[in-house]
PDB file of N, CA and C in Angstrom:
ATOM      1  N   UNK A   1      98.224  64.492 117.201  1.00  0.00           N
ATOM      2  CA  UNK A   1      98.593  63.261 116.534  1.00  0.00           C
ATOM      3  C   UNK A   1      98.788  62.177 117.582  1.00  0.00           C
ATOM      4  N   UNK A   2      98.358  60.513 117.432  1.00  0.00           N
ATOM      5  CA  UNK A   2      98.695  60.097 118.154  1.00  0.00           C
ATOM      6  C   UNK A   2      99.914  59.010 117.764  1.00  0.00           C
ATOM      7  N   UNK A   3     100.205  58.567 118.547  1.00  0.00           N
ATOM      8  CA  UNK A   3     101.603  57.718 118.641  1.00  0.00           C
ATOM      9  C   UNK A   3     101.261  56.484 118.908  1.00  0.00           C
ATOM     10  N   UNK A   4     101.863  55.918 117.676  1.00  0.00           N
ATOM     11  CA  UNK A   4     101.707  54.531 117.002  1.00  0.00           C
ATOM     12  C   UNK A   4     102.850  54.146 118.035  1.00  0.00           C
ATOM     13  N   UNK A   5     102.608  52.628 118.777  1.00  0.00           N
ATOM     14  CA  UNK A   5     103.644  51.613 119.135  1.00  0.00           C
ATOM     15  C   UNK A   5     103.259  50.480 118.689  1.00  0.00           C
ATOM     16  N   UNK A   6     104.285  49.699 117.979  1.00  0.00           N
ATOM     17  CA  UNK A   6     104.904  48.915 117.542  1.00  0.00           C
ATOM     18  C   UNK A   6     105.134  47.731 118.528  1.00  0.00           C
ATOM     19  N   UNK A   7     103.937  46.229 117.901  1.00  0.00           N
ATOM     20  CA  UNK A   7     104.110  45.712 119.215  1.00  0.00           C
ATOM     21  C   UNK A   7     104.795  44.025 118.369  1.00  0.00           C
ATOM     22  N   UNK A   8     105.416  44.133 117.101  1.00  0.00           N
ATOM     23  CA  UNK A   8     105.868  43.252 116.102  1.00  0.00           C
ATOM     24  C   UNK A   8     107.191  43.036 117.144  1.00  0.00           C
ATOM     25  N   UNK A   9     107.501  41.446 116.586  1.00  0.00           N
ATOM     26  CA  UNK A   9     108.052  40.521 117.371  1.00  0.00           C
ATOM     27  C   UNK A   9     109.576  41.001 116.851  1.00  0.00           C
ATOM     28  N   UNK A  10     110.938  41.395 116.881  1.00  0.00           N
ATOM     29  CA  UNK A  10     112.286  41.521 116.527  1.00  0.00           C
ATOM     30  C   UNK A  10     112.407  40.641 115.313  1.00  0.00           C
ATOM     31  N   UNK A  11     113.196  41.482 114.464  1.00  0.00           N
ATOM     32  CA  UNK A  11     113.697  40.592 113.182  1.00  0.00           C
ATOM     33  C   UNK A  11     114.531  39.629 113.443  1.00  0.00           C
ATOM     34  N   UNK A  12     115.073  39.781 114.260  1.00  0.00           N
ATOM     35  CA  UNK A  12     115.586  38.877 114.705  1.00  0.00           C
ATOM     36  C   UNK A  12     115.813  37.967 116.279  1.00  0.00           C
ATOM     37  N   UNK A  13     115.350  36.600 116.327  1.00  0.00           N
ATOM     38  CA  UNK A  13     114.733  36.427 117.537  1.00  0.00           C
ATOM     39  C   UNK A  13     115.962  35.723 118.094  1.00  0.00           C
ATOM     40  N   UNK A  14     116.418  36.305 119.692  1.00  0.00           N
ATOM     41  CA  UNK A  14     117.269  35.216 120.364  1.00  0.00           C
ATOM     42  C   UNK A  14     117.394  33.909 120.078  1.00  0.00           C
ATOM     43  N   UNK A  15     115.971  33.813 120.520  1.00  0.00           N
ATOM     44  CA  UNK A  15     115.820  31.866 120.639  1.00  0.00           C
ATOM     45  C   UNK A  15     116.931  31.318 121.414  1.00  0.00           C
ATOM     46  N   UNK A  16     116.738  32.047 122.795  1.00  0.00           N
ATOM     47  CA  UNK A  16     117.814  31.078 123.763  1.00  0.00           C
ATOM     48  C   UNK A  16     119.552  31.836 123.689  1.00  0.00           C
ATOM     49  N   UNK A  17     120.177  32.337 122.687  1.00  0.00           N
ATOM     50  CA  UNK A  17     121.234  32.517 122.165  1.00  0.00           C
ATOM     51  C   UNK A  17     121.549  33.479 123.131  1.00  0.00           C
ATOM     52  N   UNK A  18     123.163  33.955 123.549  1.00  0.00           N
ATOM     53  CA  UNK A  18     123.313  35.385 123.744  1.00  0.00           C
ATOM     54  C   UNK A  18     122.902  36.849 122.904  1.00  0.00           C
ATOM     55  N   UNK A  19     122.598  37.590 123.460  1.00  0.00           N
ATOM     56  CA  UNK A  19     122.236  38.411 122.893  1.00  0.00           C
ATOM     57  C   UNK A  19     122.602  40.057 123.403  1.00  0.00           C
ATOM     58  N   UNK A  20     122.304  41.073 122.614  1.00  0.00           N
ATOM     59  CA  UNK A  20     122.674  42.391 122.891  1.00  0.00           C
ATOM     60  C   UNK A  20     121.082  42.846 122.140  1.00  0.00           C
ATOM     61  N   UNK A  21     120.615  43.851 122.750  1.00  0.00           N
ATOM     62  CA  UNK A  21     120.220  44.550 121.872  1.00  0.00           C
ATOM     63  C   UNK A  21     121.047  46.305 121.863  1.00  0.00           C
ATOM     64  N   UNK A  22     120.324  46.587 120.854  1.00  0.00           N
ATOM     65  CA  UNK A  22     121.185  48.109 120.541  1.00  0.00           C
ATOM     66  C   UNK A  22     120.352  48.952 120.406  1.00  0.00           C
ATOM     67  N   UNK A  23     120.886  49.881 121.535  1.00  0.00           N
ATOM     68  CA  UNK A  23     119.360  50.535 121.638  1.00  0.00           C
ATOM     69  C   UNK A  23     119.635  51.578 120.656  1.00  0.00           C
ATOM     70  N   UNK A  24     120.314  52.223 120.165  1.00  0.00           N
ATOM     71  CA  UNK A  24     120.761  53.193 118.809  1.00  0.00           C
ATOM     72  C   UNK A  24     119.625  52.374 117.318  1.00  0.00           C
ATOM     73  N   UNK A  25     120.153  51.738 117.015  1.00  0.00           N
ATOM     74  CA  UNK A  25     119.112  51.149 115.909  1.00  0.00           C
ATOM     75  C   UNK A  25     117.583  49.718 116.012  1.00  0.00           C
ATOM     76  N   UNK A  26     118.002  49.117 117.538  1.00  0.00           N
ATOM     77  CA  UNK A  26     116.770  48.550 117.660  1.00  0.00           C
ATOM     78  C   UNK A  26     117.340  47.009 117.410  1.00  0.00           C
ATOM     79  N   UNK A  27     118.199  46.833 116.852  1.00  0.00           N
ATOM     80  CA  UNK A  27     118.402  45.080 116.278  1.00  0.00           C
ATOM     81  C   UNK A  27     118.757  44.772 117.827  1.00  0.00           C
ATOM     82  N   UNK A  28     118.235  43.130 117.625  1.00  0.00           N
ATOM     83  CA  UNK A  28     118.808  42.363 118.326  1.00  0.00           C
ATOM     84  C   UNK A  28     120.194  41.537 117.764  1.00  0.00           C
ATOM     85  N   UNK A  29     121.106  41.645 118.626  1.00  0.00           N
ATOM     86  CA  UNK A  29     122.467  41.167 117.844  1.00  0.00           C
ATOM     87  C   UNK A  29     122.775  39.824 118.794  1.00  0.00           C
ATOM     88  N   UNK A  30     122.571  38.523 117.968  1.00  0.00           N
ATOM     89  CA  UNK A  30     123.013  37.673 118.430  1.00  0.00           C
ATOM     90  C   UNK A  30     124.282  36.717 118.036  1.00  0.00           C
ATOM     91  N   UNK A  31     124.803  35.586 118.862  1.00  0.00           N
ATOM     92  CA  UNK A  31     125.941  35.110 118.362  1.00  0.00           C
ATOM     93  C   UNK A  31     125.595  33.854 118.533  1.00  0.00           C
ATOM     94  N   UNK A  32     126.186  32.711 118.299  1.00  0.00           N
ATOM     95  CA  UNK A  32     126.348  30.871 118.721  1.00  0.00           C
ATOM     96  C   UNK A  32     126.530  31.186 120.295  1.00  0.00           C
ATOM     97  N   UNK A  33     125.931  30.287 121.014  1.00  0.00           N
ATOM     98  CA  UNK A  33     126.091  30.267 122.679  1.00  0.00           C
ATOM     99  C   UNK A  33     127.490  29.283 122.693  1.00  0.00           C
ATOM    100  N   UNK A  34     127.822  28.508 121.995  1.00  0.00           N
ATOM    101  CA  UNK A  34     128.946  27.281 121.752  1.00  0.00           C
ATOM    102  C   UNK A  34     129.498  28.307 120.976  1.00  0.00           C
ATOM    103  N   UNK A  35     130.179  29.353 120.464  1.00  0.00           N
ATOM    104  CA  UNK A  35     131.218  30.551 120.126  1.00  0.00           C
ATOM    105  C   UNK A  35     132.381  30.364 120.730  1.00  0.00           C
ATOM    106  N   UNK A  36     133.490  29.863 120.264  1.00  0.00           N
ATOM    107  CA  UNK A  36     134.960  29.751 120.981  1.00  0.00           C
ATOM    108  C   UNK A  36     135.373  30.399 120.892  1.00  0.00           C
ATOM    109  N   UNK A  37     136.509  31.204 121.800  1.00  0.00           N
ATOM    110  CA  UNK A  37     137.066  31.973 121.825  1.00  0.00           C
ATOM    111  C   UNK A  37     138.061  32.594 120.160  1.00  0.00           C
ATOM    112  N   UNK A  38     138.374  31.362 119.720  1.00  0.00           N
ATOM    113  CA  UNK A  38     139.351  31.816 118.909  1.00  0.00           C
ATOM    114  C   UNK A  38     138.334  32.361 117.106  1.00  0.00           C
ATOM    115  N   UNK A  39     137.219  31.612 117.452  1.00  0.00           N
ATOM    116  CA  UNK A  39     136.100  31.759 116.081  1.00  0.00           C
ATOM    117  C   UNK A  39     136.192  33.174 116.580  1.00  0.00           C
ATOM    118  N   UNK A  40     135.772  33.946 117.748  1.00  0.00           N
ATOM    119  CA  UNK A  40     134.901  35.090 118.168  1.00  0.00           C
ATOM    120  C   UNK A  40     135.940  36.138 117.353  1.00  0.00           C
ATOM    121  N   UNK A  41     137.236  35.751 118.313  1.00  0.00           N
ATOM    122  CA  UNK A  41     138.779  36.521 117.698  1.00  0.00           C
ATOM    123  C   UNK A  41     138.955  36.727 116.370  1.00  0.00           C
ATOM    124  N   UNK A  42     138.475  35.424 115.093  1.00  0.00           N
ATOM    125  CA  UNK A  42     138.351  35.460 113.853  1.00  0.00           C
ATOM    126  C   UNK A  42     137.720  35.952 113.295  1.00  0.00           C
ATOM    127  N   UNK A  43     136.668  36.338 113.947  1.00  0.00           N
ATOM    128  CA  UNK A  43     135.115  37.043 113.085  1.00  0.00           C
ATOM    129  C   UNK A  43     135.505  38.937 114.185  1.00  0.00           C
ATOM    130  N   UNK A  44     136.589  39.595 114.790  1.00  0.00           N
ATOM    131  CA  UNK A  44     136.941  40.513 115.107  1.00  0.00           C
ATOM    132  C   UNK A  44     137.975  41.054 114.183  1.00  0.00           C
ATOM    133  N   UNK A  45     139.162  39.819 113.739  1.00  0.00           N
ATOM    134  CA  UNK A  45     140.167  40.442 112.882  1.00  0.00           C
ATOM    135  C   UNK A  45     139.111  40.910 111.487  1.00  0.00           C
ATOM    136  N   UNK A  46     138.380  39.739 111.727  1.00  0.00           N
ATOM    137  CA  UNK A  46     137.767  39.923 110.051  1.00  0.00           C
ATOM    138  C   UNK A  46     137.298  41.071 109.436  1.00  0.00           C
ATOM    139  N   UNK A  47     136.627  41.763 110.820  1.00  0.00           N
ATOM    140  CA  UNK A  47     135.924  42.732 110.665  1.00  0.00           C
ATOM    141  C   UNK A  47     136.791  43.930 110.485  1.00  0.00           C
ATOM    142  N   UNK A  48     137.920  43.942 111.503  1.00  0.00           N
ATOM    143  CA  UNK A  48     138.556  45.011 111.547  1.00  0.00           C
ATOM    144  C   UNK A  48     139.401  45.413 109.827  1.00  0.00           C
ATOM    145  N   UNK A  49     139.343  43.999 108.834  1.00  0.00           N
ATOM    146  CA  UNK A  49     139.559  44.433 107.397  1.00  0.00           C
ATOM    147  C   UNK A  49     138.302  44.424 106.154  1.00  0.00           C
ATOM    148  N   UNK A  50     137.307  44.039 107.024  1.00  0.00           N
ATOM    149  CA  UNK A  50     135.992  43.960 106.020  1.00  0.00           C
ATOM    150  C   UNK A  50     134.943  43.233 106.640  1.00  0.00           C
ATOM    151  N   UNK A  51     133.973  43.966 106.698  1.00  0.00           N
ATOM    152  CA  UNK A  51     132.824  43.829 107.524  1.00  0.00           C
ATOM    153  C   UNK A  51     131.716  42.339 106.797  1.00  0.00           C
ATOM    154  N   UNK A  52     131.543  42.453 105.080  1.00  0.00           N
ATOM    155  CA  UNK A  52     131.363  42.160 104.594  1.00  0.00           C
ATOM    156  C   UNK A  52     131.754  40.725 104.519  1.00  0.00           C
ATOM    157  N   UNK A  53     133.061  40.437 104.824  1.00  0.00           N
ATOM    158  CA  UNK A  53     133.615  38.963 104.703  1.00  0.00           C
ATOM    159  C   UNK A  53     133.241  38.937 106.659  1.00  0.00           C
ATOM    160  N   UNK A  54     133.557  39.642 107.570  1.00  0.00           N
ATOM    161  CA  UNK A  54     132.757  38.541 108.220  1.00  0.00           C
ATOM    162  C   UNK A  54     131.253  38.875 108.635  1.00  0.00           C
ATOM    163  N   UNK A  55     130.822  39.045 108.410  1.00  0.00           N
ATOM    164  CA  UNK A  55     129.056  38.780 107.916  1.00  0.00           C
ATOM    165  C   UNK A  55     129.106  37.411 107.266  1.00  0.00           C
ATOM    166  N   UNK A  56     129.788  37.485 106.325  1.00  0.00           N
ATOM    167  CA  UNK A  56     129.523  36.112 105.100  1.00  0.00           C
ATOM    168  C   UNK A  56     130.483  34.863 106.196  1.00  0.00           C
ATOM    169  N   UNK A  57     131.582  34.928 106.713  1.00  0.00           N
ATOM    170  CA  UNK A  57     131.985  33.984 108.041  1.00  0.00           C
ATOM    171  C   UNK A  57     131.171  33.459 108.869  1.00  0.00           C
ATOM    172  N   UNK A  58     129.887  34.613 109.563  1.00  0.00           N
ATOM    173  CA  UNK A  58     129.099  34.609 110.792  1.00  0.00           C
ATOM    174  C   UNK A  58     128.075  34.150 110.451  1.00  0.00           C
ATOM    175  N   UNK A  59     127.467  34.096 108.932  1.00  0.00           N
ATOM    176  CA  UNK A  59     126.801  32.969 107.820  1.00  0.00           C
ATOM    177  C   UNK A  59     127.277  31.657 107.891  1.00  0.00           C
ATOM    178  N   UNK A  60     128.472  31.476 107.199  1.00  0.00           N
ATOM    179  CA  UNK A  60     128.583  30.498 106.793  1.00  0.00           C
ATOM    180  C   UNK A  60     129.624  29.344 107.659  1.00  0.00           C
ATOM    181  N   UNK A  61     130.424  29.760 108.255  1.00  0.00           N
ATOM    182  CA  UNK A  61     130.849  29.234 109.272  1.00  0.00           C
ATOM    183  C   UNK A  61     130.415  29.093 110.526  1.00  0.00           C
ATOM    184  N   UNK A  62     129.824  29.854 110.980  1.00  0.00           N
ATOM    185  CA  UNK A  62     129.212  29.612 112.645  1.00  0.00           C
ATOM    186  C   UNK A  62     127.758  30.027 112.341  1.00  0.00           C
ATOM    187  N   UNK A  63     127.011  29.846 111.034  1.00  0.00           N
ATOM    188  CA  UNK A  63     125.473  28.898 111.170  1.00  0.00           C
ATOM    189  C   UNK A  63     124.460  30.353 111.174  1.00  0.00           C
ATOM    190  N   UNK A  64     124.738  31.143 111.616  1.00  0.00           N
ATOM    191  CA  UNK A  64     123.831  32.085 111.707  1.00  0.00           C
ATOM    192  C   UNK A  64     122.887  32.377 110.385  1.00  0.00           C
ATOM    193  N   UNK A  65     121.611  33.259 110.602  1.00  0.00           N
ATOM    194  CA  UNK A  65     120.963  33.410 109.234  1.00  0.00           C
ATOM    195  C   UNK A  65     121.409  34.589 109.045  1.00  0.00           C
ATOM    196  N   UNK A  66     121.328  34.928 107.453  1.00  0.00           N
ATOM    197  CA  UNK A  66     121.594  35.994 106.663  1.00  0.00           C
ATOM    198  C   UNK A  66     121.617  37.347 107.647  1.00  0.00           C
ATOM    199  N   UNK A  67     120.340  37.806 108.082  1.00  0.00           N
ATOM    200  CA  UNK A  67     119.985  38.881 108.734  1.00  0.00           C
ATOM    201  C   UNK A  67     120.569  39.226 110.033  1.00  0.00           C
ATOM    202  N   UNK A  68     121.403  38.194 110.982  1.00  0.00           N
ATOM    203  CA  UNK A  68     121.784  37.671 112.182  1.00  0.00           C
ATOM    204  C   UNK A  68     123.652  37.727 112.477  1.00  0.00           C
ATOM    205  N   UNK A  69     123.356  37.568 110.873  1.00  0.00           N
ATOM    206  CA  UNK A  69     124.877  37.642 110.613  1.00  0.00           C
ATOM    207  C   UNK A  69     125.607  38.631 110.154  1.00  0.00           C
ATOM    208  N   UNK A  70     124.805  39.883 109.829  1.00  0.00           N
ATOM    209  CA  UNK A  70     124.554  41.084 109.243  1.00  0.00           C
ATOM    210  C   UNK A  70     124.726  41.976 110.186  1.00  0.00           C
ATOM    211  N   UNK A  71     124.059  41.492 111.219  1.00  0.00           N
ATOM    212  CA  UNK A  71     123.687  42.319 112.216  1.00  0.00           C
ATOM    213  C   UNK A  71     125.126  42.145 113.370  1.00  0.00           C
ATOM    214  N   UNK A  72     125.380  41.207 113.320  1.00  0.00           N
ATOM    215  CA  UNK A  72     126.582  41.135 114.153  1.00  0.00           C
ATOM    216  C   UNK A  72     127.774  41.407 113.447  1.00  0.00           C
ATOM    217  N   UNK A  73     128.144  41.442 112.342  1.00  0.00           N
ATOM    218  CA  UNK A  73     128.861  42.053 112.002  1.00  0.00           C
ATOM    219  C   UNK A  73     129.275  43.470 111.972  1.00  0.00           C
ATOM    220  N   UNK A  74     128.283  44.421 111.649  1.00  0.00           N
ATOM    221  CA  UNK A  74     128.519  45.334 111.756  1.00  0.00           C
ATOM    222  C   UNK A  74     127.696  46.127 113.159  1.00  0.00           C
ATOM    223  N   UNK A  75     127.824  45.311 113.806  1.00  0.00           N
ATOM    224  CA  UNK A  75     128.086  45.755 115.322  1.00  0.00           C
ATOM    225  C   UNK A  75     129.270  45.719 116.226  1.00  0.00           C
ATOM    226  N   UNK A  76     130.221  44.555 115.472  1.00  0.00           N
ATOM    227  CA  UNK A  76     131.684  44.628 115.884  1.00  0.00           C
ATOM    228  C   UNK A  76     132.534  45.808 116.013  1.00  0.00           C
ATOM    229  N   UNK A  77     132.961  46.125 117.487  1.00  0.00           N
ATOM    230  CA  UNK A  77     133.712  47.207 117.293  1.00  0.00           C
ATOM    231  C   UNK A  77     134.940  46.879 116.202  1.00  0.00           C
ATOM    232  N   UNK A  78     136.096  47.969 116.112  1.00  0.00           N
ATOM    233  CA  UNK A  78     137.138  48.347 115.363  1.00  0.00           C
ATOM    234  C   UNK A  78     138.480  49.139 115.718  1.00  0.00           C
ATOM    235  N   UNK A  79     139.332  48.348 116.530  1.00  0.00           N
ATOM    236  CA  UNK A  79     140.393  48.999 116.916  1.00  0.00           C
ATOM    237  C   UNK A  79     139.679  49.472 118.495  1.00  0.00           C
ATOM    238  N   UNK A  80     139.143  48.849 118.815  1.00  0.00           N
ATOM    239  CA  UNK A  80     138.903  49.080 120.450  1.00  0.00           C
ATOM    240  C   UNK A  80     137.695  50.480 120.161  1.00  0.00           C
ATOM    241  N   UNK A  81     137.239  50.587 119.331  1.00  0.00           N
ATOM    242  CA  UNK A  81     136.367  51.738 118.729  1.00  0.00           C
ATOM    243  C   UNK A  81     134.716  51.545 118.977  1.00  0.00           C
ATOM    244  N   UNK A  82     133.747  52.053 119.350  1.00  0.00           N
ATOM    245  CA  UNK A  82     132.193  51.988 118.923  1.00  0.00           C
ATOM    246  C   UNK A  82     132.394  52.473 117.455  1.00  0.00           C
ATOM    247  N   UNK A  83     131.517  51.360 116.534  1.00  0.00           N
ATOM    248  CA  UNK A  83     131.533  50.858 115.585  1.00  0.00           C
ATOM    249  C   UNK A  83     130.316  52.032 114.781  1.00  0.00           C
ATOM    250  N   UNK A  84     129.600  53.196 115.761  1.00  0.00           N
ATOM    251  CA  UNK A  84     128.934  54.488 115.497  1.00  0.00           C
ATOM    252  C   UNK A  84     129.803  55.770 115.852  1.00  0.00           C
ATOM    253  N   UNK A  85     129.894  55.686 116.714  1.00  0.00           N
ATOM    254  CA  UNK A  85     130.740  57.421 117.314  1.00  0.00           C
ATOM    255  C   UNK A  85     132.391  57.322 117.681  1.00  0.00           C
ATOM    256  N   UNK A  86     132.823  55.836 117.580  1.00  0.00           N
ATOM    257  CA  UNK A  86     133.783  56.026 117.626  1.00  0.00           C
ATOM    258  C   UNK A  86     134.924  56.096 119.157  1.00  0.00           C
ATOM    259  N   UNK A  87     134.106  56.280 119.883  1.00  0.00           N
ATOM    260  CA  UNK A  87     134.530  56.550 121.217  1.00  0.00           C
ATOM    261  C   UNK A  87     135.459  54.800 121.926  1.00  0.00           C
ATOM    262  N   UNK A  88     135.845  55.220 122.385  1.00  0.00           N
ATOM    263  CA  UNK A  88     136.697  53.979 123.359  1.00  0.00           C
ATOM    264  C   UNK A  88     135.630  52.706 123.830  1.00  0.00           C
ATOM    265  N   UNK A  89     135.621  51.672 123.843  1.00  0.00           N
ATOM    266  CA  UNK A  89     134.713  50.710 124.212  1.00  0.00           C
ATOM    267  C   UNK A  89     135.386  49.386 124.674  1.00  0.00           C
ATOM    268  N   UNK A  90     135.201  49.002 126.273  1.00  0.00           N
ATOM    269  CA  UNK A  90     135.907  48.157 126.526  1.00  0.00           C
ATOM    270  C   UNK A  90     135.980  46.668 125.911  1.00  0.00           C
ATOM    271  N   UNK A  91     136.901  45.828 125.992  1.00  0.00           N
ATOM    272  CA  UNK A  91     136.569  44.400 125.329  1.00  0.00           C
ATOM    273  C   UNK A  91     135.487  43.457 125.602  1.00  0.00           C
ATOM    274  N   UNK A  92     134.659  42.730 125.206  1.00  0.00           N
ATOM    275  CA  UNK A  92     133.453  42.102 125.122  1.00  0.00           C
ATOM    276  C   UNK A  92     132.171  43.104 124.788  1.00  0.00           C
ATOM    277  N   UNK A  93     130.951  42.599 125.635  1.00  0.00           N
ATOM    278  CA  UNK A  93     129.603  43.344 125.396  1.00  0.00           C
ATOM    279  C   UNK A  93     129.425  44.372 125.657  1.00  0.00           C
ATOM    280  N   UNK A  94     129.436  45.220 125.029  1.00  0.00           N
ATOM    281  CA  UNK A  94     128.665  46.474 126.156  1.00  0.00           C
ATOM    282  C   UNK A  94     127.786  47.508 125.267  1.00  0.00           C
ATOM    283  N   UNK A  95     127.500  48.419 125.711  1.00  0.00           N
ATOM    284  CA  UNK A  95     126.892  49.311 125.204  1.00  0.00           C
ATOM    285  C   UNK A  95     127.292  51.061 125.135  1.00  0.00           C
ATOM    286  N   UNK A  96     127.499  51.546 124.384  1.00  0.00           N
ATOM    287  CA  UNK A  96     128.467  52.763 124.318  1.00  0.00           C
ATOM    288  C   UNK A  96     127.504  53.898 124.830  1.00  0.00           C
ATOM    289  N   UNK A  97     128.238  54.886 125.045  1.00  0.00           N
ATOM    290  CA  UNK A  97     127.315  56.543 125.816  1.00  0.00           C
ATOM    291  C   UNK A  97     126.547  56.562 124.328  1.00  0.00           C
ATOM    292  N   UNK A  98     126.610  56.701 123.118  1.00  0.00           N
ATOM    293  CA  UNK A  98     125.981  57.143 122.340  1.00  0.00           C
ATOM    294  C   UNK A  98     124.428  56.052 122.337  1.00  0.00           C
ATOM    295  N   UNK A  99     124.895  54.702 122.684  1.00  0.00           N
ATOM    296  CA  UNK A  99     123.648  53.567 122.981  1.00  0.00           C
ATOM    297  C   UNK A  99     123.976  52.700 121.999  1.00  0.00           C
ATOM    298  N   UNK A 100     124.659  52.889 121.690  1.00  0.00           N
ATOM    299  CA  UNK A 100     124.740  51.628 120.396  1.00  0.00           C
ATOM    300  C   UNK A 100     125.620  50.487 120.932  1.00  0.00           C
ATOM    301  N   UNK A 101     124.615  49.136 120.564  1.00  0.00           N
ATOM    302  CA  UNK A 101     125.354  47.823 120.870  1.00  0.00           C
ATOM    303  C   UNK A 101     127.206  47.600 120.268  1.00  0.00           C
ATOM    304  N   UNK A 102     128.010  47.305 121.255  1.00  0.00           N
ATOM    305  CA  UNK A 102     129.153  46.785 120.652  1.00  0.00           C
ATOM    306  C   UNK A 102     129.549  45.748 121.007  1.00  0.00           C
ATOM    307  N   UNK A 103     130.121  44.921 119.883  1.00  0.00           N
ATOM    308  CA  UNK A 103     130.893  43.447 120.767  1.00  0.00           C
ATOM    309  C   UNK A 103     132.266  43.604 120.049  1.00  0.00           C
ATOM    310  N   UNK A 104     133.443  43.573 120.671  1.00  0.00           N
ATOM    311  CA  UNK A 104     134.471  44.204 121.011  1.00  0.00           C
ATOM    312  C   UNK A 104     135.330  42.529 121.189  1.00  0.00           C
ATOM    313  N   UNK A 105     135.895  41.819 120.104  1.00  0.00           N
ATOM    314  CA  UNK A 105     136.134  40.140 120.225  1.00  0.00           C
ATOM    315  C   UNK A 105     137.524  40.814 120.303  1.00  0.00           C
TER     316      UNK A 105
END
């Protein structure tokens, strides 16, 4: 059998922005480059009670599209947690032993 690669452009494109990708599922997870500290902090509590409201925050308050905002949401760690396995993950960007993108506000 041979092996198909995939040479389609990310669903979601930087365009300049910070970015993570995650190598566990493949998204690119981006945020506002102008992101203040205290929005970042707001869209972390948010998450840590519903992922869902901030997705719809990371929409509708800090501009992102649907898919962008989706994606960063539930890439937010949780209680200092990787947001997949669970393991310890320091504060800001990083990337966990299991590979999965976390942003840790």
């Amino acid at each position: 059998m041979s092996s198909i690669t995939s040479t389609r452009a990310p669903l979601i494109d930087p365009a300049g922005r910070p970015h993570i990708k995650c190598l566990k599922c493949r998204a690119v997870v981006v945020w506002p480059s102008d992101l203040r500290e205290e929005d970042a902090a707001l869209l972390g509590a948010l998450a840590q009670r519903d992922r869902l409201e901030a997705s719809k925050h990371a929409e509708m308050l800090l501009g992102l599209e649907p898919r962008a905002a989706k994606a960063l949401a539930l890439h937010l760690a949780v209680d200092n947690a990787c947001h997949k396995c669970g393991r310890g993950v320091p504060k800001g960007v990083s990337l966990c032993e299991c590979r999965s993108a976390n942003i840790n506000w």
